[in-house]
PDB file of N, CA and C in Angstrom:
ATOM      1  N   UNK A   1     -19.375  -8.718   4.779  1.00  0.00           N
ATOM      2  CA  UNK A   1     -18.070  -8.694   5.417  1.00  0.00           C
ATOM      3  C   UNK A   1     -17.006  -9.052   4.387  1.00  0.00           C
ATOM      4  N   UNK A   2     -15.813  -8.521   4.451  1.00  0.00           N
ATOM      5  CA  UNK A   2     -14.793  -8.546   3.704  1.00  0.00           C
ATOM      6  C   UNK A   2     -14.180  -9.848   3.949  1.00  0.00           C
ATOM      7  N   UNK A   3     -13.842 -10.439   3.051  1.00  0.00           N
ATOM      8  CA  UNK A   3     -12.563 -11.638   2.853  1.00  0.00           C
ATOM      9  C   UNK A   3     -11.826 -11.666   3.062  1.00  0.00           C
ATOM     10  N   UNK A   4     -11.077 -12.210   4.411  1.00  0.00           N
ATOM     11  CA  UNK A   4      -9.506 -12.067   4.703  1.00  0.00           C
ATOM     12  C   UNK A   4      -8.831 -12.539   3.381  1.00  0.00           C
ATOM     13  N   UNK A   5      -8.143 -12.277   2.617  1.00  0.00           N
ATOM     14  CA  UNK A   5      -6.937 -12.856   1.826  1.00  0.00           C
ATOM     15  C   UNK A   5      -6.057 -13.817   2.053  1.00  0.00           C
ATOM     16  N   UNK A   6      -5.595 -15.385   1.148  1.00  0.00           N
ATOM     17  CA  UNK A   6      -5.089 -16.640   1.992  1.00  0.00           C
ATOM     18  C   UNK A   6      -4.302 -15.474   2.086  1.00  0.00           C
ATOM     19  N   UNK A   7      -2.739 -16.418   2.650  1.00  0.00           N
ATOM     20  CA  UNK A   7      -1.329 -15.853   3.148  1.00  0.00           C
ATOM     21  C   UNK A   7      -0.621 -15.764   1.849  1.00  0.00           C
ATOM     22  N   UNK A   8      -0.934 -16.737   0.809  1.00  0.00           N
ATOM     23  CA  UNK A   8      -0.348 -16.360  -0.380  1.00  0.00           C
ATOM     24  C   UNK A   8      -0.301 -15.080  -0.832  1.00  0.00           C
ATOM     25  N   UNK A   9      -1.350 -14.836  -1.014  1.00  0.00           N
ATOM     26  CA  UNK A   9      -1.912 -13.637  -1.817  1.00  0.00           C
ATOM     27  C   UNK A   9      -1.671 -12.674  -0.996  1.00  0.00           C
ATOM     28  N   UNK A  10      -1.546 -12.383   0.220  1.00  0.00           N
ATOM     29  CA  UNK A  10      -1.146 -11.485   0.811  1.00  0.00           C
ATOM     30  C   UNK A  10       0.618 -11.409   0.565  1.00  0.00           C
ATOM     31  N   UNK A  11       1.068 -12.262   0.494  1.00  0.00           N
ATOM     32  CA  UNK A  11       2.879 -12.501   0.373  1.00  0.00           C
ATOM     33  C   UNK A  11       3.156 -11.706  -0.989  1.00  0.00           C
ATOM     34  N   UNK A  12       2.095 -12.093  -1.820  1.00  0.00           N
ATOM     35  CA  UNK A  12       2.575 -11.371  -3.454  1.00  0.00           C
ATOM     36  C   UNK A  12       2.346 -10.392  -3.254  1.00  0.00           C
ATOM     37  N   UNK A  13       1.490  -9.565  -2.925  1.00  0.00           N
ATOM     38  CA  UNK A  13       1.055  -8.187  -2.797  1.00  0.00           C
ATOM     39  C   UNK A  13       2.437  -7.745  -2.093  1.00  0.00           C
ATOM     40  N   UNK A  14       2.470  -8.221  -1.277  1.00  0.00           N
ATOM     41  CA  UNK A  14       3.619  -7.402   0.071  1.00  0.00           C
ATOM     42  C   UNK A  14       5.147  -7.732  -0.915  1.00  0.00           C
ATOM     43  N   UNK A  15       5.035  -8.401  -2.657  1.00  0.00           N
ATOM     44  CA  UNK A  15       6.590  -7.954  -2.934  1.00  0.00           C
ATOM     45  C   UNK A  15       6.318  -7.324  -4.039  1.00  0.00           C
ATOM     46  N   UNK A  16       4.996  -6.595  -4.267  1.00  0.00           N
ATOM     47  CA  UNK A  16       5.033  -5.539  -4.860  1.00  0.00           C
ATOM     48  C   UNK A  16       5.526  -4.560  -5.338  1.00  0.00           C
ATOM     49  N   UNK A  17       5.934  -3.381  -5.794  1.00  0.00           N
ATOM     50  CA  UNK A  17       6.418  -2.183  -5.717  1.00  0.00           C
ATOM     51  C   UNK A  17       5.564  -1.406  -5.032  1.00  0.00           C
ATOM     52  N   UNK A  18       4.155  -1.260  -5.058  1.00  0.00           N
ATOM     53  CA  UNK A  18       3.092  -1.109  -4.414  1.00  0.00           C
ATOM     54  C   UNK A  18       2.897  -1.421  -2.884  1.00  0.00           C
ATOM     55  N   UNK A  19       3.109  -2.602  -2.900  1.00  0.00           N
ATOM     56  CA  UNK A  19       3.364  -3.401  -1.592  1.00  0.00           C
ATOM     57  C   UNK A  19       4.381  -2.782  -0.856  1.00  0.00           C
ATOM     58  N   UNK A  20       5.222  -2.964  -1.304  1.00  0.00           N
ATOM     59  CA  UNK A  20       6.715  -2.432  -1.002  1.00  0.00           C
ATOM     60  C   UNK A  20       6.611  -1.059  -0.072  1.00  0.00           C
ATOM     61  N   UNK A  21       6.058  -0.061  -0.882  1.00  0.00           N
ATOM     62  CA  UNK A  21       5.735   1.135  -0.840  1.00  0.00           C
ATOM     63  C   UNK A  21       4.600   1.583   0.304  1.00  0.00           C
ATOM     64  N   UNK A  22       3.734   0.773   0.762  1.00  0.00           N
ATOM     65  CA  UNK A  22       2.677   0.923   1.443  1.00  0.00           C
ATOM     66  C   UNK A  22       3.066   0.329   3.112  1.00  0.00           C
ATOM     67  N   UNK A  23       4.148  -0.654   2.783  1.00  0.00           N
ATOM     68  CA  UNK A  23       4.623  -1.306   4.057  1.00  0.00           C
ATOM     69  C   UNK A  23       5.633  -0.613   4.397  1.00  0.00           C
ATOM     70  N   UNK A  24       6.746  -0.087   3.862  1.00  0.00           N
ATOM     71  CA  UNK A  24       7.265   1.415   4.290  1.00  0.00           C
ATOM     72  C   UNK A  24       6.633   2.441   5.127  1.00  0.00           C
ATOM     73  N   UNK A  25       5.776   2.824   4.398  1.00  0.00           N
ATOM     74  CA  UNK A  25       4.576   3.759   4.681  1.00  0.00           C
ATOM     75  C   UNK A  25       4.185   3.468   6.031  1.00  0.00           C
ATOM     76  N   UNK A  26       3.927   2.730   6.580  1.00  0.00           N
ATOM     77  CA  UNK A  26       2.662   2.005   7.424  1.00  0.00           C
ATOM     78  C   UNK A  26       3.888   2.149   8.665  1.00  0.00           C
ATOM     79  N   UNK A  27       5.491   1.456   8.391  1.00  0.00           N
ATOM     80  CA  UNK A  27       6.152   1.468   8.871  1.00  0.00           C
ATOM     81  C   UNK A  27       7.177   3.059   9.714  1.00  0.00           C
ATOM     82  N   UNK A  28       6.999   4.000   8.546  1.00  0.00           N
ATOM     83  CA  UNK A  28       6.913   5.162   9.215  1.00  0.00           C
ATOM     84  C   UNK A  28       6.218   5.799   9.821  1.00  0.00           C
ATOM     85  N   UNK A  29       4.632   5.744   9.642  1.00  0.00           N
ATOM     86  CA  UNK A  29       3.712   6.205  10.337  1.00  0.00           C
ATOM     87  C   UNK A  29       3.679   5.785  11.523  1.00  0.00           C
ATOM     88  N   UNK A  30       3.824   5.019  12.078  1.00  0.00           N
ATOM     89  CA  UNK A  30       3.931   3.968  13.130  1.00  0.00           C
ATOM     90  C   UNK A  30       4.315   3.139  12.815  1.00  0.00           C
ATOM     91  N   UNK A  31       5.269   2.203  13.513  1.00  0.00           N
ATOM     92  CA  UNK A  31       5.702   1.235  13.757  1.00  0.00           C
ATOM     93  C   UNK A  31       5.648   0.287  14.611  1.00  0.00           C
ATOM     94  N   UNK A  32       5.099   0.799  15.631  1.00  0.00           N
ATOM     95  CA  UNK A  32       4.906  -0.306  16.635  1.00  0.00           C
ATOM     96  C   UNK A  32       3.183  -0.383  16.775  1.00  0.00           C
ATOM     97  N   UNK A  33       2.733   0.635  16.306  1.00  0.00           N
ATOM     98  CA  UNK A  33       1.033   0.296  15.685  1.00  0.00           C
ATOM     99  C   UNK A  33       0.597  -1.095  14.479  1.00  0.00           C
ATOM    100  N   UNK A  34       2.197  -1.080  13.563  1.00  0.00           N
ATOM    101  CA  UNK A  34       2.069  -1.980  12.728  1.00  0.00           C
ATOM    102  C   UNK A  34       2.136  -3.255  13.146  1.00  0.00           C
ATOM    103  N   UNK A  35       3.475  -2.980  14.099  1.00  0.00           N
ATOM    104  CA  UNK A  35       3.956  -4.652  14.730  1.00  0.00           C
ATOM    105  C   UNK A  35       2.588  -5.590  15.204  1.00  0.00           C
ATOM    106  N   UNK A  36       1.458  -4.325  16.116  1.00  0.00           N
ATOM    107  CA  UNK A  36       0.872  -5.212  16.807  1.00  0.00           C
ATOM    108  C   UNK A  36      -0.466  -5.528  16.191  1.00  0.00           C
ATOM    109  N   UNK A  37      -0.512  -4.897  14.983  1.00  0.00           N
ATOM    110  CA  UNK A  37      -1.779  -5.665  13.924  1.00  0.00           C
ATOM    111  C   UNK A  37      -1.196  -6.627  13.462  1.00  0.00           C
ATOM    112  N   UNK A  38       0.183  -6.812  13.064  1.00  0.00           N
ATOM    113  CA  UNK A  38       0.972  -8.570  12.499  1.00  0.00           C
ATOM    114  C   UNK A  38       1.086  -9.348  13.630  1.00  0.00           C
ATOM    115  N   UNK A  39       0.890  -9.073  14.660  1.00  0.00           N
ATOM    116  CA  UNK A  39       0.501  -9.896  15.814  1.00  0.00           C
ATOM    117  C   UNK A  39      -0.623 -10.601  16.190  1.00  0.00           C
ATOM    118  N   UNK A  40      -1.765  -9.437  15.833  1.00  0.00           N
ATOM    119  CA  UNK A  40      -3.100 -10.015  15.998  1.00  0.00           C
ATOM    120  C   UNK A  40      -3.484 -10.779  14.949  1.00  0.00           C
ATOM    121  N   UNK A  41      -2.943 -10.227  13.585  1.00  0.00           N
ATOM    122  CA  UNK A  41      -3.500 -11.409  12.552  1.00  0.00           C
ATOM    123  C   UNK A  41      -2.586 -12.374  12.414  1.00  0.00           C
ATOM    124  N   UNK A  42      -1.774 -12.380  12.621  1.00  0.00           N
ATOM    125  CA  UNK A  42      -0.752 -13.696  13.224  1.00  0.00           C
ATOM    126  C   UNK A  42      -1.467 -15.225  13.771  1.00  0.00           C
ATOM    127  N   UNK A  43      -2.365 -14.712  15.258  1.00  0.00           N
ATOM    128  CA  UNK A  43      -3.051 -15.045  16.355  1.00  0.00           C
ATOM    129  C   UNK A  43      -4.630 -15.499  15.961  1.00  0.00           C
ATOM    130  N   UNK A  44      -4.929 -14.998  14.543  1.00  0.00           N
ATOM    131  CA  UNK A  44      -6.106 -15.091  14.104  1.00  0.00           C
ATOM    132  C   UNK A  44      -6.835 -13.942  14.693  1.00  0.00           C
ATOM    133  N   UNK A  45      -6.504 -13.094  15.014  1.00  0.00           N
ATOM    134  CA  UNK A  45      -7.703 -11.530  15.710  1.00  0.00           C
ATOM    135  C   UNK A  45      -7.691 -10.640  14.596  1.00  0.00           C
ATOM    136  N   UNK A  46      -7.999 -11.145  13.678  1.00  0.00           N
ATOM    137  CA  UNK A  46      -8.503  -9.820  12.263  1.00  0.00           C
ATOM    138  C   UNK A  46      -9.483  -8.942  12.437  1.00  0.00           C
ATOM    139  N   UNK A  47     -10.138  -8.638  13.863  1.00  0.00           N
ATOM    140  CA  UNK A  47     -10.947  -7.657  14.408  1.00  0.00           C
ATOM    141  C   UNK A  47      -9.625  -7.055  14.650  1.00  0.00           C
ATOM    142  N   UNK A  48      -9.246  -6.830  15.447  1.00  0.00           N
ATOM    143  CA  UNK A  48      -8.065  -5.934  16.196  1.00  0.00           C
ATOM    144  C   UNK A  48      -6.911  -5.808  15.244  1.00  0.00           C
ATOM    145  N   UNK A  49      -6.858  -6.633  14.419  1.00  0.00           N
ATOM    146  CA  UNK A  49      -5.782  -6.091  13.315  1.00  0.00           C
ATOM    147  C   UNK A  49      -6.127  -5.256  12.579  1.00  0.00           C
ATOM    148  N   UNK A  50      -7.452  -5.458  12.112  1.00  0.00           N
ATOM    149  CA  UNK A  50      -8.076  -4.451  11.386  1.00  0.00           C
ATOM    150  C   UNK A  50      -8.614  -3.037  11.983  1.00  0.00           C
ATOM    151  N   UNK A  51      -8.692  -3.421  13.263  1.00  0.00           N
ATOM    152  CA  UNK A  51      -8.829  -1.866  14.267  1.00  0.00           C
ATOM    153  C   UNK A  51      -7.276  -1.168  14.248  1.00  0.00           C
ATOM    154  N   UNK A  52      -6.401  -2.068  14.181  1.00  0.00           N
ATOM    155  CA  UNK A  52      -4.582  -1.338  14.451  1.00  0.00           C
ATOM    156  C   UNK A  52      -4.493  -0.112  13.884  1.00  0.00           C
ATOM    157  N   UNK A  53      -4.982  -1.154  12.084  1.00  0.00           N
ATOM    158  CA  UNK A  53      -4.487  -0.597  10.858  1.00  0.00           C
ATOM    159  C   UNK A  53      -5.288   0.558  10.396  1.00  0.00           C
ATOM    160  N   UNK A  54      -6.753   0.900  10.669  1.00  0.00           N
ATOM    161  CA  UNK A  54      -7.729   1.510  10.329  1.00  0.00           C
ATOM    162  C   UNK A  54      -7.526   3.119  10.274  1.00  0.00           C
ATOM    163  N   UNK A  55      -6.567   3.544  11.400  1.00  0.00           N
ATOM    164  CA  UNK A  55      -6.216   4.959  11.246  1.00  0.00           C
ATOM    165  C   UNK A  55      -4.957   5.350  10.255  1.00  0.00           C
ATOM    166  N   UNK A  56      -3.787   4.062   9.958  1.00  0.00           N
ATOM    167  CA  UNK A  56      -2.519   3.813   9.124  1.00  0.00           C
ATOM    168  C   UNK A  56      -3.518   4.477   7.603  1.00  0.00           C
ATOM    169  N   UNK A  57      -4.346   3.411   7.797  1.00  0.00           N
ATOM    170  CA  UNK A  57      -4.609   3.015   6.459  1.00  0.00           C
ATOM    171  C   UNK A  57      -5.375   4.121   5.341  1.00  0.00           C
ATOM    172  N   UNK A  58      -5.954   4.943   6.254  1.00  0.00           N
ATOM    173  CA  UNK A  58      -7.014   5.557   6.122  1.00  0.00           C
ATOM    174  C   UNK A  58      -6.577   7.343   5.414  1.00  0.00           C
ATOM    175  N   UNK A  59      -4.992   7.343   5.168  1.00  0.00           N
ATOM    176  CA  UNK A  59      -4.201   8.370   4.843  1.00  0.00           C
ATOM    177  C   UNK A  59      -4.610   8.768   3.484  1.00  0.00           C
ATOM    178  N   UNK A  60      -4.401   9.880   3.072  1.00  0.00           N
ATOM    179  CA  UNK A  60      -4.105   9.656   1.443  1.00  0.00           C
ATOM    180  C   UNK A  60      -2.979   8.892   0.507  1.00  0.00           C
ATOM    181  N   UNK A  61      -2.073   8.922   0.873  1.00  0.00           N
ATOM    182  CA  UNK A  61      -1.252   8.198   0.560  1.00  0.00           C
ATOM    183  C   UNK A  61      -1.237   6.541   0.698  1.00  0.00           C
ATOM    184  N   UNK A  62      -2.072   5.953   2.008  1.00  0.00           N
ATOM    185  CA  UNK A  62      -1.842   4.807   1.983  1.00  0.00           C
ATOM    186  C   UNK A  62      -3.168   4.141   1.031  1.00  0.00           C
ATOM    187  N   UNK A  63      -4.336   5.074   0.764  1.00  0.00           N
ATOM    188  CA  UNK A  63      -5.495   5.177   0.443  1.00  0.00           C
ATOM    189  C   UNK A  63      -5.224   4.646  -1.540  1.00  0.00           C
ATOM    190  N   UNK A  64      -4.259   5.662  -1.870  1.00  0.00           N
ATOM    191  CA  UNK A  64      -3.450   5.588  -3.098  1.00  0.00           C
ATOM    192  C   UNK A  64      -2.974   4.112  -3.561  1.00  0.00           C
ATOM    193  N   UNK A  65      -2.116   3.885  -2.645  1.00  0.00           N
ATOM    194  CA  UNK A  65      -1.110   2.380  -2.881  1.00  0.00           C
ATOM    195  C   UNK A  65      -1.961   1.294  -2.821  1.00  0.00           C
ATOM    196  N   UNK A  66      -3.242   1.151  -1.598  1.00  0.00           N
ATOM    197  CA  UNK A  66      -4.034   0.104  -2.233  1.00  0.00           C
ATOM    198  C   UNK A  66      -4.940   0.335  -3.074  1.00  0.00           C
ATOM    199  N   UNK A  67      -5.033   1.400  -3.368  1.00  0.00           N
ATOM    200  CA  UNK A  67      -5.752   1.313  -4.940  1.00  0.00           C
ATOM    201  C   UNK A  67      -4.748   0.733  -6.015  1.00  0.00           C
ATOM    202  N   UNK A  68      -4.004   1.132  -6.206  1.00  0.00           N
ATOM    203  CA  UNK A  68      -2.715   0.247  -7.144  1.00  0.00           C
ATOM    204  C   UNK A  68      -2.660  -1.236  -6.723  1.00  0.00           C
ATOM    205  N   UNK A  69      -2.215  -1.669  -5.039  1.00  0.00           N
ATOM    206  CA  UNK A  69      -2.638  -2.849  -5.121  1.00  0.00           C
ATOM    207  C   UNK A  69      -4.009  -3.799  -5.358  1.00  0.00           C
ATOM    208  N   UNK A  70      -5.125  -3.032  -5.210  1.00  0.00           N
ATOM    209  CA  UNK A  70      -6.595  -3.481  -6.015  1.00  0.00           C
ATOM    210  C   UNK A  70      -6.550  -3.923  -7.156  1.00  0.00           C
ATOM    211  N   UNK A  71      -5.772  -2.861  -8.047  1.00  0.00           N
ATOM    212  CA  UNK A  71      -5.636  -2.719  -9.486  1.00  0.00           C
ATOM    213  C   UNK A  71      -4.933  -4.048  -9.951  1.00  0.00           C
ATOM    214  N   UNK A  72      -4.203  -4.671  -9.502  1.00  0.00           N
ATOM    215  CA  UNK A  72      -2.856  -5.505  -9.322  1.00  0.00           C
ATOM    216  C   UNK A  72      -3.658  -7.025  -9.521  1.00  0.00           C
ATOM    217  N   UNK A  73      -4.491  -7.267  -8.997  1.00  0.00           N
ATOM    218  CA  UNK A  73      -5.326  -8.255  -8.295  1.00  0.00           C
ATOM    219  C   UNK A  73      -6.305  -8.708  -9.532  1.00  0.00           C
TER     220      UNK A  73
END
């Protein structure tokens, strides 16, 4: 099973250019798909956040940006 990331490390990523770019992204694709995965992992439900995000994420484009943010890390 994957490692949630503290909140730090998630904060640096997200002021990325990368970051930047992927939360845009996520934000046009849906937006209110996004709101309610920052809700659930908010709440501690990183099952259902990670179900929100799974079709967002799964683009070529968004597929791209976290490879750059991988790279970053």
């Amino acid at each position: 099973m994957q490692q949630i990331p503290q909140i730090g490390e998630l904060i640096r990523m997200a002021q990325t250019p990368a970051g930047q770019q992927l939360i845009a992204l996520l934000q046009k694709q849906d937006g209110p798909k996004l709101q309610k995965a920052i809700t659930y992992a908010v709440s501690g439900d990183y099952i259902h956040a990670k179900a929100a995000l799974s079709d967002l994420l799964s683009t070529p484009e968004a597929q791209a940006l976290l490879k750059k943010l991988e790279e970053q890390t």
